[in-house]
Protein backbone atom coordinates (compact mmCIF):
# COMPACT_ATOMS: atom_id res chain seq x y z
CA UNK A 1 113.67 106.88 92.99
CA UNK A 2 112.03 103.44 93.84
CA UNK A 3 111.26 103.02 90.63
CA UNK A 4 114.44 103.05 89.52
CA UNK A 5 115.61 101.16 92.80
CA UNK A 6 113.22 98.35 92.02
CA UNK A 7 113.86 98.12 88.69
CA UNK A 8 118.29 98.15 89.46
CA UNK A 9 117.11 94.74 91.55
CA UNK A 10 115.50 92.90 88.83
CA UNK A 11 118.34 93.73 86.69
CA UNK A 12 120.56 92.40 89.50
CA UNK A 13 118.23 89.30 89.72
CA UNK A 14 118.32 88.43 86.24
CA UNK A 15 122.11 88.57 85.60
CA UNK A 16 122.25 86.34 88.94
CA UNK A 17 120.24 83.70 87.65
CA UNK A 18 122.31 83.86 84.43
CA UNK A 19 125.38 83.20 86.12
CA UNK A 20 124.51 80.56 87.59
CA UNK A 21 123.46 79.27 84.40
CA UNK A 22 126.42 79.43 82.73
CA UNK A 23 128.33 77.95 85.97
CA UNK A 24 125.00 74.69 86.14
CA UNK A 25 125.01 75.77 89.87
CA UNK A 26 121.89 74.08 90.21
CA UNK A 27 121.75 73.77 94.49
CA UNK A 28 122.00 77.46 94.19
CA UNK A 29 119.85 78.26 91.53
CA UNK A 30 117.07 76.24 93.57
CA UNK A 31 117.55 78.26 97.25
CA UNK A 32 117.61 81.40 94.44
CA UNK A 33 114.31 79.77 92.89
CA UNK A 34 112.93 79.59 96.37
CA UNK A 35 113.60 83.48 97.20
CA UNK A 36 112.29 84.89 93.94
CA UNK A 37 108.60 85.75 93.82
CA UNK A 38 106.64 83.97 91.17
CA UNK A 39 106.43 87.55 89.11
CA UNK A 40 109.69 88.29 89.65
CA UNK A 41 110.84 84.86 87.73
CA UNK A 42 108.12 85.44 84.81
CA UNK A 43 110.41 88.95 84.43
CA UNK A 44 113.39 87.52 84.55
CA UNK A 45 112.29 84.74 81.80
CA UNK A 46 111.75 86.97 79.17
CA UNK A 47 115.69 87.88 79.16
CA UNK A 48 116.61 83.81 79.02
CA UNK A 49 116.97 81.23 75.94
CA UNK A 50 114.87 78.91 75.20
CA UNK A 51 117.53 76.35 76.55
CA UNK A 52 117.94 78.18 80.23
CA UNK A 53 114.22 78.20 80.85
CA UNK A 54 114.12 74.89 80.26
CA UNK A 55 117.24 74.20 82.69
CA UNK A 56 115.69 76.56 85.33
CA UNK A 57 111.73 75.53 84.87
CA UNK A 58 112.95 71.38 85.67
CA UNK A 59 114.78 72.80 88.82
CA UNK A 60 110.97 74.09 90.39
CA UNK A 61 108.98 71.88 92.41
CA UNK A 62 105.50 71.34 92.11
CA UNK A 63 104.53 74.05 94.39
CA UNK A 64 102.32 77.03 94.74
CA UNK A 65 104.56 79.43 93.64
CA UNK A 66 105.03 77.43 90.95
CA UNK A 67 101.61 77.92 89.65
CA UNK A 68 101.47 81.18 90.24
CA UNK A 69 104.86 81.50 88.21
CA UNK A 70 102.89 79.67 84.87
CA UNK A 71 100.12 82.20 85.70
CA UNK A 72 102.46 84.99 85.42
CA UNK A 73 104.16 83.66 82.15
CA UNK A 74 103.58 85.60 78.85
CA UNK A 75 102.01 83.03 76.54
CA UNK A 76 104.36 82.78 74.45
CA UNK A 77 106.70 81.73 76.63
CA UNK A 78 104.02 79.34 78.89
CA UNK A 79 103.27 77.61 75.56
CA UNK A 80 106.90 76.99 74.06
CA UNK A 81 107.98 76.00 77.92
CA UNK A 82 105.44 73.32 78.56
CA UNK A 83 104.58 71.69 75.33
CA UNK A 84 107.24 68.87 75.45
CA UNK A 85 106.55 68.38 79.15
CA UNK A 86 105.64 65.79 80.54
CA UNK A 87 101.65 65.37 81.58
CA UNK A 88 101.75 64.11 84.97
CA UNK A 89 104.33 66.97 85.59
CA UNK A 90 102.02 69.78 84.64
CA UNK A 91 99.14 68.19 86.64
CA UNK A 92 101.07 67.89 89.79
CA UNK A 93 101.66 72.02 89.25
CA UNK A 94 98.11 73.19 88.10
CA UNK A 95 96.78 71.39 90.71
CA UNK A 96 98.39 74.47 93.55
CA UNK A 97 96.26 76.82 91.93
CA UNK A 98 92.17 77.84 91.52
CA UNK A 99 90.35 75.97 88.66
CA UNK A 100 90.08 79.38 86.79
CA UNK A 101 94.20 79.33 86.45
CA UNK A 102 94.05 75.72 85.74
CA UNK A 103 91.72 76.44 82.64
CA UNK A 104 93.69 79.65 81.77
CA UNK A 105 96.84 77.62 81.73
CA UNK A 106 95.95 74.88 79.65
CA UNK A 107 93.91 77.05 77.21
CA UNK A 108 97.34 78.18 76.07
CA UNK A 109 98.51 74.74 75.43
CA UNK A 110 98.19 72.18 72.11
CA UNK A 111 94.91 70.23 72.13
CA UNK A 112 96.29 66.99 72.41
CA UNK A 113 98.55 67.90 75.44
CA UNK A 114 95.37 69.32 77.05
CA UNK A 115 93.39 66.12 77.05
CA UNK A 116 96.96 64.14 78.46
CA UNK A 117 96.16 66.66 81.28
CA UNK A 118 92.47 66.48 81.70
CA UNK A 119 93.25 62.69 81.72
CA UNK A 120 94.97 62.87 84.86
CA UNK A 121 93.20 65.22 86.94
CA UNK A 122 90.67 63.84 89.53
CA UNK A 123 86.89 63.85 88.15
CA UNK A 124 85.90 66.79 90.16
CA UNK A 125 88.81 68.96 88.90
CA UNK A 126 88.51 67.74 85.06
CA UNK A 127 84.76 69.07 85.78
CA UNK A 128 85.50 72.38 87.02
CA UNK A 129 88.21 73.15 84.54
CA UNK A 130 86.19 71.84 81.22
CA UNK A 131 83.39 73.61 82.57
CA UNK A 132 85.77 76.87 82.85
CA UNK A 133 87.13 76.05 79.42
CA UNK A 134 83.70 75.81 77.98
CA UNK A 135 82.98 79.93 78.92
CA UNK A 136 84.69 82.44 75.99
CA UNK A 137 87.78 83.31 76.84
CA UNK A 138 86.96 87.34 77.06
CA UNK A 139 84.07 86.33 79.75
CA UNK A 140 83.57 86.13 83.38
CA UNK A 141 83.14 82.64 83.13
CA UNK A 142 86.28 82.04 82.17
CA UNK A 143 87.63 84.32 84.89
CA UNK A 144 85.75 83.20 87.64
CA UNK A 145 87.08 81.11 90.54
CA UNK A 146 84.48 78.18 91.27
CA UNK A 147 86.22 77.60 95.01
CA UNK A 148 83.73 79.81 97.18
CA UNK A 149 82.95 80.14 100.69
CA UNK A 150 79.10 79.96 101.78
CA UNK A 151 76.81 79.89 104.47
CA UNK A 152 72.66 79.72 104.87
CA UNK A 153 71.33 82.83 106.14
CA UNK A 154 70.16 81.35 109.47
CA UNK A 155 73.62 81.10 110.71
CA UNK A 156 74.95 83.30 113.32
CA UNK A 157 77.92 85.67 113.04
CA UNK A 158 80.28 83.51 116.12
CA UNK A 159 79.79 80.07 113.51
CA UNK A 160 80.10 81.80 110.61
CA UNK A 161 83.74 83.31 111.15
CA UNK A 162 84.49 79.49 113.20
CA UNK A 163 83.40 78.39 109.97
CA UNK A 164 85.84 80.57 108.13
CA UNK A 165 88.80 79.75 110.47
CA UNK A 166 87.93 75.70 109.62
CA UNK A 167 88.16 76.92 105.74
CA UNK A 168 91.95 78.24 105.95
CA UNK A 169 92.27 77.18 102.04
CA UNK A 170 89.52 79.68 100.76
CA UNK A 171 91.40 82.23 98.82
CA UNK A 172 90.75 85.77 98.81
CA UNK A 173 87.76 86.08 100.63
CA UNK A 174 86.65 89.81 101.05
CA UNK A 175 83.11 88.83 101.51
CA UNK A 176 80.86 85.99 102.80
CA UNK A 177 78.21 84.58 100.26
CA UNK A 178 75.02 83.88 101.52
CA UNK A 179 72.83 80.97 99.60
CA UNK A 180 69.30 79.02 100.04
CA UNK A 181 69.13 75.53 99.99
CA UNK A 182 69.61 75.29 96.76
CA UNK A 183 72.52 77.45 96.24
CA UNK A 184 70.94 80.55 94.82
CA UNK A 185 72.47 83.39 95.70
CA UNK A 186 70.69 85.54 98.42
CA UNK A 187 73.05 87.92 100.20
CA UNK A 188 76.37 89.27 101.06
CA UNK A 189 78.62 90.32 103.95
CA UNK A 190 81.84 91.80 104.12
CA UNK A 191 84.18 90.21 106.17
CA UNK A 192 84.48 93.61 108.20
CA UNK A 193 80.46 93.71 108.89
CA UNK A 194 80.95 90.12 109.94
CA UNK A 195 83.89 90.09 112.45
CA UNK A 196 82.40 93.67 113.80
CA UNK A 197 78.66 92.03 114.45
CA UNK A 198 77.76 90.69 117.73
CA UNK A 199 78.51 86.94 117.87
CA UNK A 200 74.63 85.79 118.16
CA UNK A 201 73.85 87.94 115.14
CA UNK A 202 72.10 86.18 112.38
CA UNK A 203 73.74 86.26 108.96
CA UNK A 204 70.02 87.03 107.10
CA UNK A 205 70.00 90.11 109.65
CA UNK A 206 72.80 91.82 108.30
CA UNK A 207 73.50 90.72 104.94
CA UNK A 208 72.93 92.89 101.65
CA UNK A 209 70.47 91.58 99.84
CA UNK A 210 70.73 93.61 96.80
CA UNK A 211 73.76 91.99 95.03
CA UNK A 212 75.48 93.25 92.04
CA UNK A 213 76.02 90.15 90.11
CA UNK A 214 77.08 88.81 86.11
CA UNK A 215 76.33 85.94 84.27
CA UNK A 216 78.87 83.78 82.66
CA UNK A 217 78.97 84.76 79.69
CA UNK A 218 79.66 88.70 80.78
CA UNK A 219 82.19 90.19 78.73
CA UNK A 220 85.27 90.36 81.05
CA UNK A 221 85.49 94.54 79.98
CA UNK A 222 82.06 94.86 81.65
CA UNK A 223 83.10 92.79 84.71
CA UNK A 224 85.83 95.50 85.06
CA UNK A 225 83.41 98.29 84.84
CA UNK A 226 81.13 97.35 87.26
CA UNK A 227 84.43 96.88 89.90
CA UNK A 228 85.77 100.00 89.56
CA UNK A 229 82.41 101.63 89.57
CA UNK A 230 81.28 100.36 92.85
CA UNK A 231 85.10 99.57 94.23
CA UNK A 232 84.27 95.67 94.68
CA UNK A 233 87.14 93.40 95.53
CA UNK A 234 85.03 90.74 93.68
CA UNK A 235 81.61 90.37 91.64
CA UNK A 236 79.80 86.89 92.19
CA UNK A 237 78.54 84.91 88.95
CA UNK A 238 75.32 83.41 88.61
CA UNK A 239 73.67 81.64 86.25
CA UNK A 240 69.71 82.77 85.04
CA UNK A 241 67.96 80.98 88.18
CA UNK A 242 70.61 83.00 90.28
CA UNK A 243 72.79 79.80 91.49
CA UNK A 244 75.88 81.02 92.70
CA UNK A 245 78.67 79.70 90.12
CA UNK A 246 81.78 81.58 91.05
CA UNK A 247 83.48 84.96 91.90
CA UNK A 248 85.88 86.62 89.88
CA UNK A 249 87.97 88.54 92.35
CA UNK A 250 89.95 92.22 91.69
CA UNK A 251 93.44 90.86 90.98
CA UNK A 252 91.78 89.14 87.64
CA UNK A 253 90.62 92.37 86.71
CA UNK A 254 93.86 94.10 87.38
CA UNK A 255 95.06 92.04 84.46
CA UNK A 256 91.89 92.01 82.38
CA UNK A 257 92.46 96.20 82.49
CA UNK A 258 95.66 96.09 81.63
CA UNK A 259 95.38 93.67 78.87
CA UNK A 260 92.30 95.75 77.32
CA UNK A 261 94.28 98.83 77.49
CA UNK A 262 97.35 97.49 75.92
CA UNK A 263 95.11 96.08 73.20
CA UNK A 264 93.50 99.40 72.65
CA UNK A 265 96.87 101.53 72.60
CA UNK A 266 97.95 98.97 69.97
CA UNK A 267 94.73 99.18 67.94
CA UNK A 268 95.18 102.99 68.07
CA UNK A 269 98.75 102.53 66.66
CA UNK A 270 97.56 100.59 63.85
CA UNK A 271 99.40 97.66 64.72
CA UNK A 272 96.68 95.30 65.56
CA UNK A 273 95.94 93.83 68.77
CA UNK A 274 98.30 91.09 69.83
CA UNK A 275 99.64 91.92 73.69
CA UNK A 276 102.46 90.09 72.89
CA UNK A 277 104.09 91.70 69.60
CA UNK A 278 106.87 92.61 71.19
CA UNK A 279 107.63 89.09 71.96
CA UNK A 280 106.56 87.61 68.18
CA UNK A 281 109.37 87.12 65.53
CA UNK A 282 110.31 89.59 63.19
CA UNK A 283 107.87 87.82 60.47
CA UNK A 284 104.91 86.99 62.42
CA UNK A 285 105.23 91.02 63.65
CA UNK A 286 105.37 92.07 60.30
CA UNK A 287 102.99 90.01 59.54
CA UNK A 288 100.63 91.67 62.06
CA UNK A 289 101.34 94.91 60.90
CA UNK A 290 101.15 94.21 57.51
CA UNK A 291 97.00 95.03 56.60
CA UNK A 292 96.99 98.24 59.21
CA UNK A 293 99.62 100.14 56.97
CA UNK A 294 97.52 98.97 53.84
CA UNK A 295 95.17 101.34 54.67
CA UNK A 296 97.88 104.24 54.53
CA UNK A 297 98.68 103.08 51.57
CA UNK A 298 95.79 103.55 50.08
CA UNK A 299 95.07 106.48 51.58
CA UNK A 300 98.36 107.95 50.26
CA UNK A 301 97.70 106.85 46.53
CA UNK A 302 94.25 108.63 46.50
CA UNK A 303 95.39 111.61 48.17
CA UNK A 304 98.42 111.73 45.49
CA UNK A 305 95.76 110.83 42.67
CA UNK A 306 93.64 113.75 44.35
CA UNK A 307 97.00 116.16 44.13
CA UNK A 308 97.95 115.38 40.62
CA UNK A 309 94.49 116.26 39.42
CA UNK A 310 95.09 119.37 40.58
CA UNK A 311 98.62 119.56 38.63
CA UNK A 312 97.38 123.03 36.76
CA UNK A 313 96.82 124.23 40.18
CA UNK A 314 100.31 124.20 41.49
CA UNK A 315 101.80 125.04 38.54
CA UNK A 316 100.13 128.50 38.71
CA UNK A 317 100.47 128.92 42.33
CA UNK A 318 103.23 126.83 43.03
CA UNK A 319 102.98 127.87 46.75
CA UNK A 320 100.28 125.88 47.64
CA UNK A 321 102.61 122.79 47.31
CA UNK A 322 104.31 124.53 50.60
CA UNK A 323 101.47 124.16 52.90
CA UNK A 324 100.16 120.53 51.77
CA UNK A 325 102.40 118.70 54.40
CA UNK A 326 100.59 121.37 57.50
CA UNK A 327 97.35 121.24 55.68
CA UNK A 328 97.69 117.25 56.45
CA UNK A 329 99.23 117.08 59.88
CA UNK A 330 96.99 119.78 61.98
CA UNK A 331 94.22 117.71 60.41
CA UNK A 332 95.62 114.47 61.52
CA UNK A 333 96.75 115.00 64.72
CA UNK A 334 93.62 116.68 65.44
CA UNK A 335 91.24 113.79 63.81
CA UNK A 336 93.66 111.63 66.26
CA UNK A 337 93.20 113.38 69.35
CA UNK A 338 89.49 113.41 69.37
CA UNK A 339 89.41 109.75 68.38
CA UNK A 340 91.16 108.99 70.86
CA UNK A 341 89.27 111.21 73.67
CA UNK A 342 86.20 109.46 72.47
CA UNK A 343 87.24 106.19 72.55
CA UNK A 344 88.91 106.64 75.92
CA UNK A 345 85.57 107.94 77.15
CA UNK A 346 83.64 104.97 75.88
CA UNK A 347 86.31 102.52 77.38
CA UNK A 348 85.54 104.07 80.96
CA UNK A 349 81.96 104.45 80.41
CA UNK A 350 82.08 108.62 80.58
CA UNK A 351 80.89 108.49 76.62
CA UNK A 352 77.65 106.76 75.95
CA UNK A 353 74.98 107.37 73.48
CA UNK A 354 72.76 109.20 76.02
CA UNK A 355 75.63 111.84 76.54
CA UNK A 356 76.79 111.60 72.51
CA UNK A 357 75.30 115.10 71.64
CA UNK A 358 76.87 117.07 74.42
CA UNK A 359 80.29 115.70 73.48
CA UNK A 360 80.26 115.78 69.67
CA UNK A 361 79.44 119.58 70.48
CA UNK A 362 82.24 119.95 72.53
CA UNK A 363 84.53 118.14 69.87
CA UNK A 364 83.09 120.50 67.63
CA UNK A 365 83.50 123.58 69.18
CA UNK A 366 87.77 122.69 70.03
CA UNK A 367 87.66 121.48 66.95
CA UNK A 368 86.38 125.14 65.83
CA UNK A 369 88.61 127.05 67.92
CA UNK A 370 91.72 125.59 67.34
CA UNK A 371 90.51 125.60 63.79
CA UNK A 372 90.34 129.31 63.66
CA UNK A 373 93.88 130.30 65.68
CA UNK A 374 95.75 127.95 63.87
CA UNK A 375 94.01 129.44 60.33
CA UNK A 376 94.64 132.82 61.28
CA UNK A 377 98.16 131.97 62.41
CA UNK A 378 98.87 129.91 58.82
CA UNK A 379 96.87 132.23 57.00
CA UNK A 380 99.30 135.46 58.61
CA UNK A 381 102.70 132.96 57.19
CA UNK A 382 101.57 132.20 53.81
CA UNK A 383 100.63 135.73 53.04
CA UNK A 384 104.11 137.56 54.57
CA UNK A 385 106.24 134.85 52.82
CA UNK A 386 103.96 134.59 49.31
CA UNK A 387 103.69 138.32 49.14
CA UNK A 388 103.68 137.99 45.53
CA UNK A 389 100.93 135.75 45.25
CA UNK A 390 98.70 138.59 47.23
CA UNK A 391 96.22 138.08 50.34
CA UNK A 392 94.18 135.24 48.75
CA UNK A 393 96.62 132.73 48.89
CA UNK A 394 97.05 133.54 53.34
CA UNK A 395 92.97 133.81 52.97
CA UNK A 396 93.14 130.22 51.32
CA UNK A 397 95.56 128.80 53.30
CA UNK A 398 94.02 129.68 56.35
CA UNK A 399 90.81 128.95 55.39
CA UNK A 400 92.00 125.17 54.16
CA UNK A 401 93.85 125.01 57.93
CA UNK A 402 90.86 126.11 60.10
CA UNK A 403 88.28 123.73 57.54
CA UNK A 404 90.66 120.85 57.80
CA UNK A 405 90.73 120.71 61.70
CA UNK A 406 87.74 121.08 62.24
CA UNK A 407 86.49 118.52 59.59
CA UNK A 408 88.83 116.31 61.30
CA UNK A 409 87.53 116.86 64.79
CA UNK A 410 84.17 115.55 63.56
CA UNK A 411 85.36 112.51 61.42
CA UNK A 412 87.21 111.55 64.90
CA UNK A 413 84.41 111.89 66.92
CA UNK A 414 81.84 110.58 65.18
CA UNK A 415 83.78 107.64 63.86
CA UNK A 416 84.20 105.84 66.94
CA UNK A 417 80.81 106.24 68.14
CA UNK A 418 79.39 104.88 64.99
CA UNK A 419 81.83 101.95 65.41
CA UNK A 420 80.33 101.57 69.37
CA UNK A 421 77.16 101.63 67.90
CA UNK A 422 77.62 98.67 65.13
CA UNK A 423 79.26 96.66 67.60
CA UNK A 424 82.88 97.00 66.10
CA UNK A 425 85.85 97.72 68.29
CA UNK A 426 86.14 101.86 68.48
CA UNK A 427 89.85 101.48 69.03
CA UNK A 428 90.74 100.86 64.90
CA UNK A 429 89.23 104.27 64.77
CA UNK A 430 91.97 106.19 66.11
CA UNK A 431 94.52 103.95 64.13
CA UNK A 432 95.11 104.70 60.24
CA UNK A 433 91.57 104.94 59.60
CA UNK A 434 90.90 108.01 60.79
CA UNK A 435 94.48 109.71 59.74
CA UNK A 436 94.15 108.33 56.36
CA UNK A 437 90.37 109.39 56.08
CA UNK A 438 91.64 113.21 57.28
CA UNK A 439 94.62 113.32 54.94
CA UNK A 440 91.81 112.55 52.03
CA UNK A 441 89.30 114.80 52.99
CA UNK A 442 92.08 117.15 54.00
CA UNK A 443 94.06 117.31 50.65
CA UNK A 444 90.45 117.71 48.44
CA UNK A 445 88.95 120.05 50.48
CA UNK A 446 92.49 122.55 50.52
CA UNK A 447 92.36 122.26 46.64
CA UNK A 448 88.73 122.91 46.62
CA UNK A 449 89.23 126.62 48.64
CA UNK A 450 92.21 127.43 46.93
CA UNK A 451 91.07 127.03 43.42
CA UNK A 452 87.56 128.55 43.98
CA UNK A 453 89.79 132.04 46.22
CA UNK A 454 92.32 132.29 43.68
CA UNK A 455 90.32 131.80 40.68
CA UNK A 456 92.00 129.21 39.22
């Protein structure tokens, strides 16, 4: 019922600010601006022309919310709203958020617009965010947020939160970070331990010293793992001598697992990996789409060269045309959901190579089972509506079923784990490469039992 309560107000919101669009009640639009949260607008922006988000976008200030707003933009629209604005504009709105949203933003923008920016931002900042910039854009590094809050190990608990108080700009800090002189990285404190401690406590006294840390250049998927693993709120990043660099805190990774996910379930769909397809034109996203389905294609015209080799077949038994469309789908939706089990598993860490055996034999053995009902079952059909054919052709039939699936089941679990293993995305396994490798295999090996059973 929220759901659908929330989801009635954005609806509201949006035709709201379109109204006062159409009427150019800009005083209104602005206290309406001011009252919107900055997620809210990047909703309501996806339902607006090109023309109104420019109209509504020069009515914002230079604020926080602001920011946050370009943060929350899908690129698409960030890129098409900002590059004819003007420089000084976009520095006096970046300059509200973290470094790691500064570099995020402009890495979404033309190259020459970027260096207007960099041009205008203090020394210090242009440092932070080229240094940002610099990381992959998949990485921690290019996630992490260089503004952190530390304190030597020798001070007591009383300065430290004083300290804290003093620092009212430090964003989202869940823990304190303890460093050496020279800025390594030596400990760790939750903000709980610290404010429950007794005041003349020493921070070295209570600090964790074991700290679960990444390197820049940390693939931002492995960042997530290790925060839902151990429930962090963030994960510090250090370079190799251990210098504290940054943190990247949890509400990155909320997006960062999102964004994988959505790139996976498109992968699987065989409509390759852009998170923003829906948003493309219709020629860029059939463009996209466009060397996925080539592989079905080509799939399709070997499985029909595969058939029409077997022309004498069918004309003799003419039946066995009747099962080749169920002889293809139990195989592919079976090849399918094991692909997609096993890549799920290796997304979330549950499937690694030191566990492989125990889950291909699993695979195997549903793949078996479901194999043999779904044979006997076929089998039973073909033979009570083919009577004249005799029980050969339900023996065949079933046989071709019950081989298919589970030939399938092992060509989708193995697949993606050979892909994990060669360092290729296991996500394109569940797509048309595995439903147009079953269909293949699928199609030959029916033929194969059904001319060897019936003699043919």
């Amino acid at each position: 019922m929220r759901k659908e309560m929330f989801a009635q107000e954005l609806t509201v919101l949006r035709d709201t600010f379109r109204r006062l669009l159409r009427r150019h009640a800009s005083a209104n639009l602005r206290k309406l601006i001011e009252k919107t949260h900055p997620a809210d607008m990047a909703f309501v922006f996806r339902f607006l022309s090109e023309e109104e988000q420019s109209t509504l976008f020069a009515l914002m200030e230079p604020s926080e919310p602001t920011a946050e707003f370009l943060s929350e933009l899908d690129e698409s629209i960030l890129t098409e709203l900002l590059k004819d604005e003007r420089p000084e504009r976009i520095v006096e709105i970046i300059r509200q958020d973290s470094s790691n949203i500064r570099a995020h933003i402009l890495g979404m923008l033309p190259d020459d617009l970027v260096n207007a920016v960099l041009e205008r931002l203090q020394e210090e900042e242009q440092e932070e965010v080229e240094e940002i910039m610099a990381y992959p854009k998949d990485s921690a590094g290019a996630l992490m947020d260089t503004d952190v809050f530390t304190l030597s190990a020798s001070t007591l608990a009383r300065e430290a939160i004083a300290a804290l108080q003093d620092h009212a700009h430090a964003g989202m800090v869940f823990y304190l970070y303890v460093t050496d002189e020279n800025q390594r990285l030596v400990g760790v404190i939750s903000l709980r331990d610290l404010v429950t401690t007794a005041p003349d406590t020493q921070l070295d006294s209570i600090m964790v010293r074991n700290v679960h840390t990444v390197v820049p250049e940390t693939d931002q998927e492995e960042v997530a793992r290790i925060l839902t693993r151990y429930n962090f709120l963030a994960l510090p990043v250090v370079d190799i001598e251990g210098t504290l660099l940054g943190i990247v805190n949890v509400d990155e990774i909320v997006d960062v697992i999102r964004e994988e996910a959505t790139e996976d379930f498109l992968r699987m769909a065989g409509v390759g990996k852009d998170r923003e397809i829906l948003l493309k034109s219709t020629w860029e996203n059939a463009k996209s789409r466009l060397p996925w389905l080539f592989a079905s294609w080509l799939g399709g015209i070997v499985a029909a060269t595969i058939i029409g080799s077997y022309e004498q077949t069918l004309e003799k038994v003419i039946a066995l045309a009747a099962f080749i469309p169920v002889v293809i789908g139990m195989g592919g939706n079976i090849g399918t959901q094991s692909s997609t089990i096993i890549v799920r598993g290796i997304a979330t860490g549950r499937v690694v190579f030191g566990n492989a055996a125990h889950i291909i034999l699993k695979e195997l053995r549903v793949g078996l089972l479901l194999g043999l009902f779904y044979g006997l079952l076929l089998g039973l059909v073909a033979h009570l509506q083919f009577l004249e054919n005799g029980i050969l052709l339900g023996v065949a039939v079933g046989l071709s079923v019950g081989g298919s699936m589970l030939l399938a089941a092992t060509v989708g679990t193995f697949v993606p784990l050979i892909l994990e293993r060669m360092h290729i995305d296991p996500a394109i396994a569940t797509g048309p490469f595995v439903t147009t490798s079953v269909d293949i295999l699928g199609v030959l090996f029916y033929f194969a039992i059904a001319t060897l059973l019936l003699s043919i």
